[in-house]
N, C-alpha and C. Protein backbone atom coordinates (compact mmCIF):
# COMPACT_ATOMS: atom_id res chain seq x y z
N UNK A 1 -17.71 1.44 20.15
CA UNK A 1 -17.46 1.91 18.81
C UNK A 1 -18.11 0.93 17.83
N UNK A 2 -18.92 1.58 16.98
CA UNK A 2 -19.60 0.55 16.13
C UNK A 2 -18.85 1.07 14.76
N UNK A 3 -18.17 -0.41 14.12
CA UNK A 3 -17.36 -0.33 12.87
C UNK A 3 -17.36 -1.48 12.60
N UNK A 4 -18.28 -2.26 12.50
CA UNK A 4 -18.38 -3.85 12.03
C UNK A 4 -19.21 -3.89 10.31
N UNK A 5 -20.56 -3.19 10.54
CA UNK A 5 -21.27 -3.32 9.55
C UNK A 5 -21.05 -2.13 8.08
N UNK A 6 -20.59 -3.07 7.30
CA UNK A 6 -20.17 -2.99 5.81
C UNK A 6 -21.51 -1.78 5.08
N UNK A 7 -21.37 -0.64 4.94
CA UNK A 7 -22.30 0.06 4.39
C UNK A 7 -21.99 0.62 3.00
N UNK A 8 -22.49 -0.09 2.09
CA UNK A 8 -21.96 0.02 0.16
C UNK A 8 -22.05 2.18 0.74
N UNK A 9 -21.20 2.79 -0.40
CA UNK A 9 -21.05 3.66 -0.75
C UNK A 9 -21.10 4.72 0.71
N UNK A 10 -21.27 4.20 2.02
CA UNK A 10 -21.37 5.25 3.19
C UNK A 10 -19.99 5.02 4.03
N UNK A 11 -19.51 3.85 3.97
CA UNK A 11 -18.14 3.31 5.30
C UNK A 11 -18.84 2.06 5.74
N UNK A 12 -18.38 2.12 6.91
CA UNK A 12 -18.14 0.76 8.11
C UNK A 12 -18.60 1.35 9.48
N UNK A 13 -19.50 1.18 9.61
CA UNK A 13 -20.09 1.47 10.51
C UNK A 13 -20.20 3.25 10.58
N UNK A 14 -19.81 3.59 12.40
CA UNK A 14 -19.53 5.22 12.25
C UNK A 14 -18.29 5.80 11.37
N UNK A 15 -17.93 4.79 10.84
CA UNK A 15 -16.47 5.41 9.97
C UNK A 15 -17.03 5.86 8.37
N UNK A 16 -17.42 7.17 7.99
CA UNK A 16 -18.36 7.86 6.78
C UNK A 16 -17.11 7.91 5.45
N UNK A 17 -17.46 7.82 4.92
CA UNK A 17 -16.25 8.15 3.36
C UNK A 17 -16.10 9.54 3.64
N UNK A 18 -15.31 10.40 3.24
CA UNK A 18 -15.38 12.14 3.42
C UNK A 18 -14.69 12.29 4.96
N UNK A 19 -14.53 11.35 5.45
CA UNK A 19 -14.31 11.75 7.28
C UNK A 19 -12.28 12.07 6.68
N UNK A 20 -11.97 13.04 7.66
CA UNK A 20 -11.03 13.74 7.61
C UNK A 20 -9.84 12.82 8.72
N UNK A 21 -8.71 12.65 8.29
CA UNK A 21 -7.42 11.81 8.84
C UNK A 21 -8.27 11.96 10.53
N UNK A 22 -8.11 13.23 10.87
CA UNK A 22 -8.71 14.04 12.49
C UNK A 22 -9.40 12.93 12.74
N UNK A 23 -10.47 13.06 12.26
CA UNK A 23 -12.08 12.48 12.63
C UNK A 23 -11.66 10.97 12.60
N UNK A 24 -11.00 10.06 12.18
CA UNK A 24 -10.58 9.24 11.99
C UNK A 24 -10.06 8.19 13.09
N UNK A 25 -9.11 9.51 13.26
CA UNK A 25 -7.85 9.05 14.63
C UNK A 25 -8.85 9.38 15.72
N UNK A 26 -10.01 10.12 15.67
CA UNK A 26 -10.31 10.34 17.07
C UNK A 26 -10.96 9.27 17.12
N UNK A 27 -11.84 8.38 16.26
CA UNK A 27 -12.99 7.12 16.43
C UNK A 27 -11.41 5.99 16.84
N UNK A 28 -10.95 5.69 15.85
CA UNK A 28 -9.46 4.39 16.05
C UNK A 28 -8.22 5.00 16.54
N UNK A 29 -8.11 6.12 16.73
CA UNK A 29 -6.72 6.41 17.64
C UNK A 29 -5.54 6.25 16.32
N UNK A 30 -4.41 6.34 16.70
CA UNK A 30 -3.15 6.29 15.79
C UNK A 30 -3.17 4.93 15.20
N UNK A 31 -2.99 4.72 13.82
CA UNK A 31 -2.78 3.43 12.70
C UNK A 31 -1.48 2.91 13.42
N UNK A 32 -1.24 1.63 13.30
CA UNK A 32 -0.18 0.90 13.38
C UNK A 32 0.83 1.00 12.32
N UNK A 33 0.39 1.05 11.15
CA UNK A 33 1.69 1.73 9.70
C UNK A 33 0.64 2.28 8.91
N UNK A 34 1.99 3.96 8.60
CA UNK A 34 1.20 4.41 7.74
C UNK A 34 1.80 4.34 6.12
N UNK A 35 1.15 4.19 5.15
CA UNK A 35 2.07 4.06 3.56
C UNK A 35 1.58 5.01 2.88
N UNK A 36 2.68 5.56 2.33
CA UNK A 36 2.60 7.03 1.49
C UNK A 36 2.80 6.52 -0.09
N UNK A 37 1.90 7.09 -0.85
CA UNK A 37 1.94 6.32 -2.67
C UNK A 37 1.86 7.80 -3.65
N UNK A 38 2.44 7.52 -4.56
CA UNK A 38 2.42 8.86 -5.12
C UNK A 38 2.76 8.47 -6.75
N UNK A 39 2.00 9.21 -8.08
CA UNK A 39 2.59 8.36 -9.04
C UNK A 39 3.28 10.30 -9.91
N UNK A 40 4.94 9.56 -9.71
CA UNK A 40 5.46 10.96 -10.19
C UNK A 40 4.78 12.07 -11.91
N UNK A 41 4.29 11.19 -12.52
CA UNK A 41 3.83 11.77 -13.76
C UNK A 41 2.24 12.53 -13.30
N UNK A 42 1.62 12.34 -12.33
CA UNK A 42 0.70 13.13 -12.25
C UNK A 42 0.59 13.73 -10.86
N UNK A 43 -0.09 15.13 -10.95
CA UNK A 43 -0.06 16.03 -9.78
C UNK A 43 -1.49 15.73 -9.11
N UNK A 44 -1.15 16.23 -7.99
CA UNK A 44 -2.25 15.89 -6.50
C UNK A 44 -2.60 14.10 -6.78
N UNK A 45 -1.72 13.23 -6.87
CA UNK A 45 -1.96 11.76 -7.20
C UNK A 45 -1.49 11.19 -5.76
N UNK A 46 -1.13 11.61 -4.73
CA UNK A 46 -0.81 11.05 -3.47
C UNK A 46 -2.16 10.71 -2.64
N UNK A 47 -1.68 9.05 -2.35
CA UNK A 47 -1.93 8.52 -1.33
C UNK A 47 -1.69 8.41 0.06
N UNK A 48 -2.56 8.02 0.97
CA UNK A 48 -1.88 7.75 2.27
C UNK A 48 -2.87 6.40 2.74
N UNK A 49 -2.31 5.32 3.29
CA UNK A 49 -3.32 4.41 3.77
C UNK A 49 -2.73 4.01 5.16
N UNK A 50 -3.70 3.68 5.63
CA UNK A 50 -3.70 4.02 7.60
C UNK A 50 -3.81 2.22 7.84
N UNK A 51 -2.95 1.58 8.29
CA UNK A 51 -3.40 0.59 8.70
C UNK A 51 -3.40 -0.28 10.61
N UNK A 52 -4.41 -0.41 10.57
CA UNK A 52 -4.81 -0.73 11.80
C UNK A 52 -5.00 -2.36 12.06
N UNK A 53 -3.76 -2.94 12.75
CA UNK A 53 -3.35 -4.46 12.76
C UNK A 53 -4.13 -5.58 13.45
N UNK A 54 -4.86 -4.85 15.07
CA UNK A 54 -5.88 -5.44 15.46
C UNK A 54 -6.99 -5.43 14.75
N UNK A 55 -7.72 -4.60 14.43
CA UNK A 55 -8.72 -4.20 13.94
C UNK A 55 -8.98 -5.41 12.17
N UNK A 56 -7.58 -4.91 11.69
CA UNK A 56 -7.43 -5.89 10.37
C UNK A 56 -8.14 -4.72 9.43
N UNK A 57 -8.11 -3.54 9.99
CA UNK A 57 -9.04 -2.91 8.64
C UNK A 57 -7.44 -1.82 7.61
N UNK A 58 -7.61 -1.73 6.53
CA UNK A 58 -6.75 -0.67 5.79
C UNK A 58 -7.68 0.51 5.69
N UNK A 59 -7.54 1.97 6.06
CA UNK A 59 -8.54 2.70 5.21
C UNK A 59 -7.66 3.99 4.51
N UNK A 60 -7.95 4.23 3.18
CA UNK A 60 -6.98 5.25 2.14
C UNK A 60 -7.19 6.48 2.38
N UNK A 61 -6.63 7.51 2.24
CA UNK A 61 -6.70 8.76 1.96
C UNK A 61 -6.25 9.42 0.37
N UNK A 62 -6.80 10.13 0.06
CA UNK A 62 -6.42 10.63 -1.65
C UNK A 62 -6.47 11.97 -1.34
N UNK A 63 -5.16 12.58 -1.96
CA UNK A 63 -4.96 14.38 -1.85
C UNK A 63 -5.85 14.73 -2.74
N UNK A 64 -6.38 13.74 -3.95
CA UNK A 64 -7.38 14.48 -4.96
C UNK A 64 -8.64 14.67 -4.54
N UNK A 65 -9.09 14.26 -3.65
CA UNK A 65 -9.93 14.19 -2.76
C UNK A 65 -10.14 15.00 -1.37
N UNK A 66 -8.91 15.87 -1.41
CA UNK A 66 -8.82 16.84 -0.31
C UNK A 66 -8.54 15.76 1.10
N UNK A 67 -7.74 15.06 0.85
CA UNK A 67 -7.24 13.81 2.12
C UNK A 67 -8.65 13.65 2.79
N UNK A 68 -9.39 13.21 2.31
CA UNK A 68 -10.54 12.98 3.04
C UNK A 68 -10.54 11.15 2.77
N UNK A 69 -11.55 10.16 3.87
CA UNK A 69 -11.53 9.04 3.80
C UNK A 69 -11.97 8.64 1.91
N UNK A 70 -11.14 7.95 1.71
CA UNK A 70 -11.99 7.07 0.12
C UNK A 70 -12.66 5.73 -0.04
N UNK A 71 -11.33 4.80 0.67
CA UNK A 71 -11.38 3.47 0.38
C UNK A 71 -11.62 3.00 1.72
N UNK A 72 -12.17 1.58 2.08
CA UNK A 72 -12.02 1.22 3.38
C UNK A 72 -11.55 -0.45 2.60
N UNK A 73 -10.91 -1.20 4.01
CA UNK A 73 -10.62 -2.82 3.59
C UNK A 73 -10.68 -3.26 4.74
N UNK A 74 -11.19 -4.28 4.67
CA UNK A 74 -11.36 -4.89 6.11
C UNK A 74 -10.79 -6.92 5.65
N UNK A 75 -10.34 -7.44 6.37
CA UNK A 75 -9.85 -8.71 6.82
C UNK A 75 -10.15 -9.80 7.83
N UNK A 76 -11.32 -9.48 8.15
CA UNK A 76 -11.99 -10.20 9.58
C UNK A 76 -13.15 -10.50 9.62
N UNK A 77 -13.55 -11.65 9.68
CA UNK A 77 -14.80 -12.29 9.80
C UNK A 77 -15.85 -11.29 10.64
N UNK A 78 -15.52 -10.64 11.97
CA UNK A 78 -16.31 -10.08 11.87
C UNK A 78 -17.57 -8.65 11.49
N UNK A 79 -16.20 -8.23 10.18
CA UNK A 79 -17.68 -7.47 9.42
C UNK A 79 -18.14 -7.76 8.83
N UNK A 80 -19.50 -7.32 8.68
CA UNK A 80 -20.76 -8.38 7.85
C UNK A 80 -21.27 -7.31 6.99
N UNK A 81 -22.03 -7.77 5.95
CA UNK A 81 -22.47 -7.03 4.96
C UNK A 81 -23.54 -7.57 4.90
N UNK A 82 -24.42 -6.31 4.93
CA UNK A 82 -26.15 -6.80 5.15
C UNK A 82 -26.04 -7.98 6.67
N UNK A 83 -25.20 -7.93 7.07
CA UNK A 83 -26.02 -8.78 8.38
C UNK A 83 -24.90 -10.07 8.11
N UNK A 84 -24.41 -10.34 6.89
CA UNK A 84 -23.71 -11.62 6.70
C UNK A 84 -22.06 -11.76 6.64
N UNK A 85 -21.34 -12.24 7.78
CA UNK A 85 -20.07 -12.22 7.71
C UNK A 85 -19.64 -13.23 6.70
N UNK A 86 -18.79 -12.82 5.54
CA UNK A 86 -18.53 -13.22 4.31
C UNK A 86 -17.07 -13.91 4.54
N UNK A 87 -16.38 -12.67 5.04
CA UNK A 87 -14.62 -13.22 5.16
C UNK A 87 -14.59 -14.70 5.78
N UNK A 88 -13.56 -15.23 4.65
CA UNK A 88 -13.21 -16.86 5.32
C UNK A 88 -14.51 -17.71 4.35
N UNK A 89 -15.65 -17.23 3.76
CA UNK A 89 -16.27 -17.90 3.22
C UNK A 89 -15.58 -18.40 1.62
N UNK A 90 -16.52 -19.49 1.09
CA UNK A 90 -15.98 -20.29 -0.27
C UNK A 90 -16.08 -19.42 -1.29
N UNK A 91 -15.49 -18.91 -2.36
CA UNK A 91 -16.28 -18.55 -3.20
C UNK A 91 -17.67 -18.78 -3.90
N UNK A 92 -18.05 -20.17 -4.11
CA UNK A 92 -19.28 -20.26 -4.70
C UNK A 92 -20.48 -19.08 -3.40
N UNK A 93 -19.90 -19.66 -2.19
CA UNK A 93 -20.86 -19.03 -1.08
C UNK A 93 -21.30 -17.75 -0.71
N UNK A 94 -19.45 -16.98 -1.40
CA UNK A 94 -19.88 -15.71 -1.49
C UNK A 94 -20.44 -15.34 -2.75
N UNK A 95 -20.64 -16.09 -3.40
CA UNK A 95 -21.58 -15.32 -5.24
C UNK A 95 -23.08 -15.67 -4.57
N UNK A 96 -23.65 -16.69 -3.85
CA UNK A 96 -24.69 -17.15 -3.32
C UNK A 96 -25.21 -15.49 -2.53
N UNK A 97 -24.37 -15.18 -1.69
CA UNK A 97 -24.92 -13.98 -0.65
C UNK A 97 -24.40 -12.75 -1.70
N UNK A 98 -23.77 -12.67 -3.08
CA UNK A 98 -23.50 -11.75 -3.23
C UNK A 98 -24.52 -11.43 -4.20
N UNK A 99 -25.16 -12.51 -5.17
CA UNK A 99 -26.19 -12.57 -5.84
C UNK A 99 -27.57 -12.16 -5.35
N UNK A 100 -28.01 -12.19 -3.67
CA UNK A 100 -28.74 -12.15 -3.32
C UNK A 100 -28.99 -10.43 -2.47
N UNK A 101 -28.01 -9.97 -2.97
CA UNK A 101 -28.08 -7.78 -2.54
C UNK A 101 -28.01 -7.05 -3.95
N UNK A 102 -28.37 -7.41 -5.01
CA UNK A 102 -28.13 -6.97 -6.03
C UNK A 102 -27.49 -5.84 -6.40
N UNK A 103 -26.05 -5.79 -6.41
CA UNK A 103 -24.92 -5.19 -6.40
C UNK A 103 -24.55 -4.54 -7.55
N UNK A 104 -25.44 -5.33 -8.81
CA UNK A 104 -25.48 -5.25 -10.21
C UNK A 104 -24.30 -6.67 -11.31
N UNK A 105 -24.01 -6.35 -12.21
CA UNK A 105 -22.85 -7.65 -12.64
C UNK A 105 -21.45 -7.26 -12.29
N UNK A 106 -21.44 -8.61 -11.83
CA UNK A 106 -19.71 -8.68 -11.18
C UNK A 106 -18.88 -8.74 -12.03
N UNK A 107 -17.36 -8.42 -12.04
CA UNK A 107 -16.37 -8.80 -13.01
C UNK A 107 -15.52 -9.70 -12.22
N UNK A 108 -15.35 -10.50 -12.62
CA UNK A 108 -14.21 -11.21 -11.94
C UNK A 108 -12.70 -11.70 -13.00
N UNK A 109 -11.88 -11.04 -12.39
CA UNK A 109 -10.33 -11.01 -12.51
C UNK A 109 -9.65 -11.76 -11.58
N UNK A 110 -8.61 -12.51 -12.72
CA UNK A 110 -7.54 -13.31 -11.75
C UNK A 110 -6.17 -12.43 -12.01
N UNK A 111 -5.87 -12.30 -10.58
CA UNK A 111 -4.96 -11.31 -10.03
C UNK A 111 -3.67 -12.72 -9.42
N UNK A 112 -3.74 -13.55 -10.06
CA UNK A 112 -2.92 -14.90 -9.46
C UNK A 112 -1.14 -14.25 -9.86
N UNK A 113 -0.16 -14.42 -8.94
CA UNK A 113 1.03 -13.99 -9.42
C UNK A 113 2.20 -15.17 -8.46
N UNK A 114 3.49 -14.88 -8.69
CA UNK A 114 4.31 -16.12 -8.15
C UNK A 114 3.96 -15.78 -6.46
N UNK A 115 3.66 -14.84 -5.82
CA UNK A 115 3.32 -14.81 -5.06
C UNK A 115 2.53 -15.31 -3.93
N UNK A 116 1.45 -15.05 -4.63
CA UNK A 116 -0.25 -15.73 -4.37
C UNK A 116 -0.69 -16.24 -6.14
N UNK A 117 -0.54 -17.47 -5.92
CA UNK A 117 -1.09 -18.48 -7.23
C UNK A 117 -2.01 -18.49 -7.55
N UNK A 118 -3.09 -18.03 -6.79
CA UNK A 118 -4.69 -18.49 -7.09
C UNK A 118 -5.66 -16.94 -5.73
N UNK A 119 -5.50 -15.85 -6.77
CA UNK A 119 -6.33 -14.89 -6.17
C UNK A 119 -7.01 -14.52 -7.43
N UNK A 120 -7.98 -14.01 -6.73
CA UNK A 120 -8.81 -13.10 -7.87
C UNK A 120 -9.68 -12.66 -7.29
N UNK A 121 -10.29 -11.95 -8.07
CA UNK A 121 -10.93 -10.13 -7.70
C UNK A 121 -12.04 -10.22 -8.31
N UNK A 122 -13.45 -9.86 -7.28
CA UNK A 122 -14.69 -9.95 -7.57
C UNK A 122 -15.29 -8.34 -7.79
N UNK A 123 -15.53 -7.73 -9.19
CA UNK A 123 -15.98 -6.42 -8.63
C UNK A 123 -17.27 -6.08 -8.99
N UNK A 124 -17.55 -5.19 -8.19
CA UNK A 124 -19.09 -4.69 -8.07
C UNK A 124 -18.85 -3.04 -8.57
N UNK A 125 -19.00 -3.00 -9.98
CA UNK A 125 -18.56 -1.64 -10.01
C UNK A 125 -19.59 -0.30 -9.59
N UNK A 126 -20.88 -0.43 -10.08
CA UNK A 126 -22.01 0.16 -9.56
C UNK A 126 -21.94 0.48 -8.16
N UNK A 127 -21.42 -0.46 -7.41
CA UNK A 127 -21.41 -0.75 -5.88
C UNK A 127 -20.59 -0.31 -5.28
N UNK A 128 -19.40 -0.29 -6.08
CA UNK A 128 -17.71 0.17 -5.73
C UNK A 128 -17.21 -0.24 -4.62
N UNK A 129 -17.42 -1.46 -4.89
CA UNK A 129 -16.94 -2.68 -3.89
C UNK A 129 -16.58 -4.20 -4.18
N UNK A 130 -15.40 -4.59 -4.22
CA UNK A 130 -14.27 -5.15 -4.29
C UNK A 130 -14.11 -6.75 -3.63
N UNK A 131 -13.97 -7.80 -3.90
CA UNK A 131 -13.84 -9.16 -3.20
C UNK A 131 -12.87 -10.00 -3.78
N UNK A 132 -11.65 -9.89 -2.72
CA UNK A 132 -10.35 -10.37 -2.78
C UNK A 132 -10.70 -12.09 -2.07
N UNK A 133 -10.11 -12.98 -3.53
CA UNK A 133 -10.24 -14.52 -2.69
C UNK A 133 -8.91 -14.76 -2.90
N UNK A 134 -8.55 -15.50 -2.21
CA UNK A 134 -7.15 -16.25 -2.36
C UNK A 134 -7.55 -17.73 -2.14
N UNK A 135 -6.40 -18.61 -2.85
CA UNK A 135 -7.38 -20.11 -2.85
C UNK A 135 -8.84 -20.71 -2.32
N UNK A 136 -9.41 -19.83 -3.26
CA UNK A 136 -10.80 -20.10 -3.20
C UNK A 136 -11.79 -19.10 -2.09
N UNK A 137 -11.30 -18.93 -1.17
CA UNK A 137 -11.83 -18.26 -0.18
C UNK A 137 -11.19 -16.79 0.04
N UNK A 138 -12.71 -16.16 0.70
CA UNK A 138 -12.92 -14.38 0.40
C UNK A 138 -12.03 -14.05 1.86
N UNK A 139 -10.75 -13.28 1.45
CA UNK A 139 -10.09 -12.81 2.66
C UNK A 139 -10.02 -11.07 2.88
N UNK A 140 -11.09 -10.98 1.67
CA UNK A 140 -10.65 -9.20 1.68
C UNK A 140 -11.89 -8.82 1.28
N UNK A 141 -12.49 -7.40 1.83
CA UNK A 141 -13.50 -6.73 1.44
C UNK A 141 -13.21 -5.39 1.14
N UNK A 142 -13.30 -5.07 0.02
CA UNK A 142 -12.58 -3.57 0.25
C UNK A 142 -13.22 -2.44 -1.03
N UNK A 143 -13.79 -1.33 -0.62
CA UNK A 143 -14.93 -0.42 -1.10
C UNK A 143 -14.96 1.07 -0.78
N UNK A 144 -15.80 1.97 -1.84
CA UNK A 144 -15.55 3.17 -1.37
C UNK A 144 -16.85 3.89 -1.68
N UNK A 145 -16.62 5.32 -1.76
CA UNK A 145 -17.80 5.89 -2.05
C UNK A 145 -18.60 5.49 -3.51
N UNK A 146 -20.01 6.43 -3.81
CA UNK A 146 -20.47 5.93 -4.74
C UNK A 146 -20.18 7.38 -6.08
N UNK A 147 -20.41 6.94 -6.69
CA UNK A 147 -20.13 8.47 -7.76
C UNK A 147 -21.56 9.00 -8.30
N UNK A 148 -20.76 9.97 -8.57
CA UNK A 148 -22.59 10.89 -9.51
C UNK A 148 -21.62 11.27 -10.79
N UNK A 149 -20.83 11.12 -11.51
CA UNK A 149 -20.22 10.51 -12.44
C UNK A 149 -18.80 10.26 -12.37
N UNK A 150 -18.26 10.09 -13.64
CA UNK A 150 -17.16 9.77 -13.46
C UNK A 150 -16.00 10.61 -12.72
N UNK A 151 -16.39 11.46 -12.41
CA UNK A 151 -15.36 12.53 -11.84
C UNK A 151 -15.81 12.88 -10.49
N UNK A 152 -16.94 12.92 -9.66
CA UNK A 152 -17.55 13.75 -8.78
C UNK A 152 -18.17 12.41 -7.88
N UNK A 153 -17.63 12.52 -6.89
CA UNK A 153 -18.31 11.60 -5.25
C UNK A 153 -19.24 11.97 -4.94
N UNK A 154 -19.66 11.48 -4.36
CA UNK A 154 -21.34 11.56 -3.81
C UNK A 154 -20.85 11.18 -2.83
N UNK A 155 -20.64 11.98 -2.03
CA UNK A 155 -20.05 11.67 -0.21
C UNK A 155 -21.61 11.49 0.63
N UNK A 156 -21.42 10.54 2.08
CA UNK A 156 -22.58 10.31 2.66
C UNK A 156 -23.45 11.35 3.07
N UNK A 157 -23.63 11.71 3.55
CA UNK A 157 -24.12 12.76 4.56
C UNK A 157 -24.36 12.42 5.55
């Protein structure tokens, strides 16, 4: 099963954005926990995210989206983006390799709470892809499809 390499706006390897819960479970088999999100003031706003504990990956489902794949997150050194495993790297190191795929300008937000003191959030919005550090270092990669505007996905093919 190839699901290592980080593909902006397509998935993780054979895992495609648009792939259906089905198609899903048949590549990774049954998630280890599943979490259901829903925000009561708006309709078709349910979530579902599948998480898979060996693997270290989260991937979302959205009913607005016809439960099809959206988001993917991964936690493990070994997926690489463009070829370069990032997770566990410094921050300066990841602006070094992140500067160098031109992703477009990053925003970076500190997401620091009594929780986790020192996180923050690298985003690539063009890219629609996401870099979670916690004291200093990148422990999260997490991204989805690309849009053709603000309302409408551009699923892979």
């Amino acid at each position: 099963m190839d699901i290592q390499d980080i593909k902006i706006g397509e998935g993780l390897g054979e895992l495609k954005f648009g792939m259906t819960r089905e198609q899903v479970s048949a590549i990774l088999g049954q998630p280890d926990d599943v979490d259901q999100y829903s925000d009561p003031d708006l309709e078709d706003d349910s979530s579902e995210s599948w998480h898979y504990d060996e693997l270290e990956i989260s991937l979302s489902y959205d009913e607005d989206a016809e439960w099809k794949l959206v988001t993917i997150a991964v936690s493990a050194p070994k997926y690489k983006l463009n070829g370069k495993e990032l997770i566990g790297l410094e921050g300066d190191d990841v602006m070094k390799v992140l500067e160098s795929l031109n992703l477009g300008s990053p925003e970076t937000e500190d997401w620091s709470s009594e929780e986790v003191p020192d996180q923050k959030l690298i985003s690539f919005t063009d890219a629609q892809i996401n870099f979670w550090l916690v004291d200093g270092e990148l422990t999260d990669i997490q991204w989805g499809p690309l849009f053709i505007d603000e309302d409408t996905i551009k699923w892979p093919s």
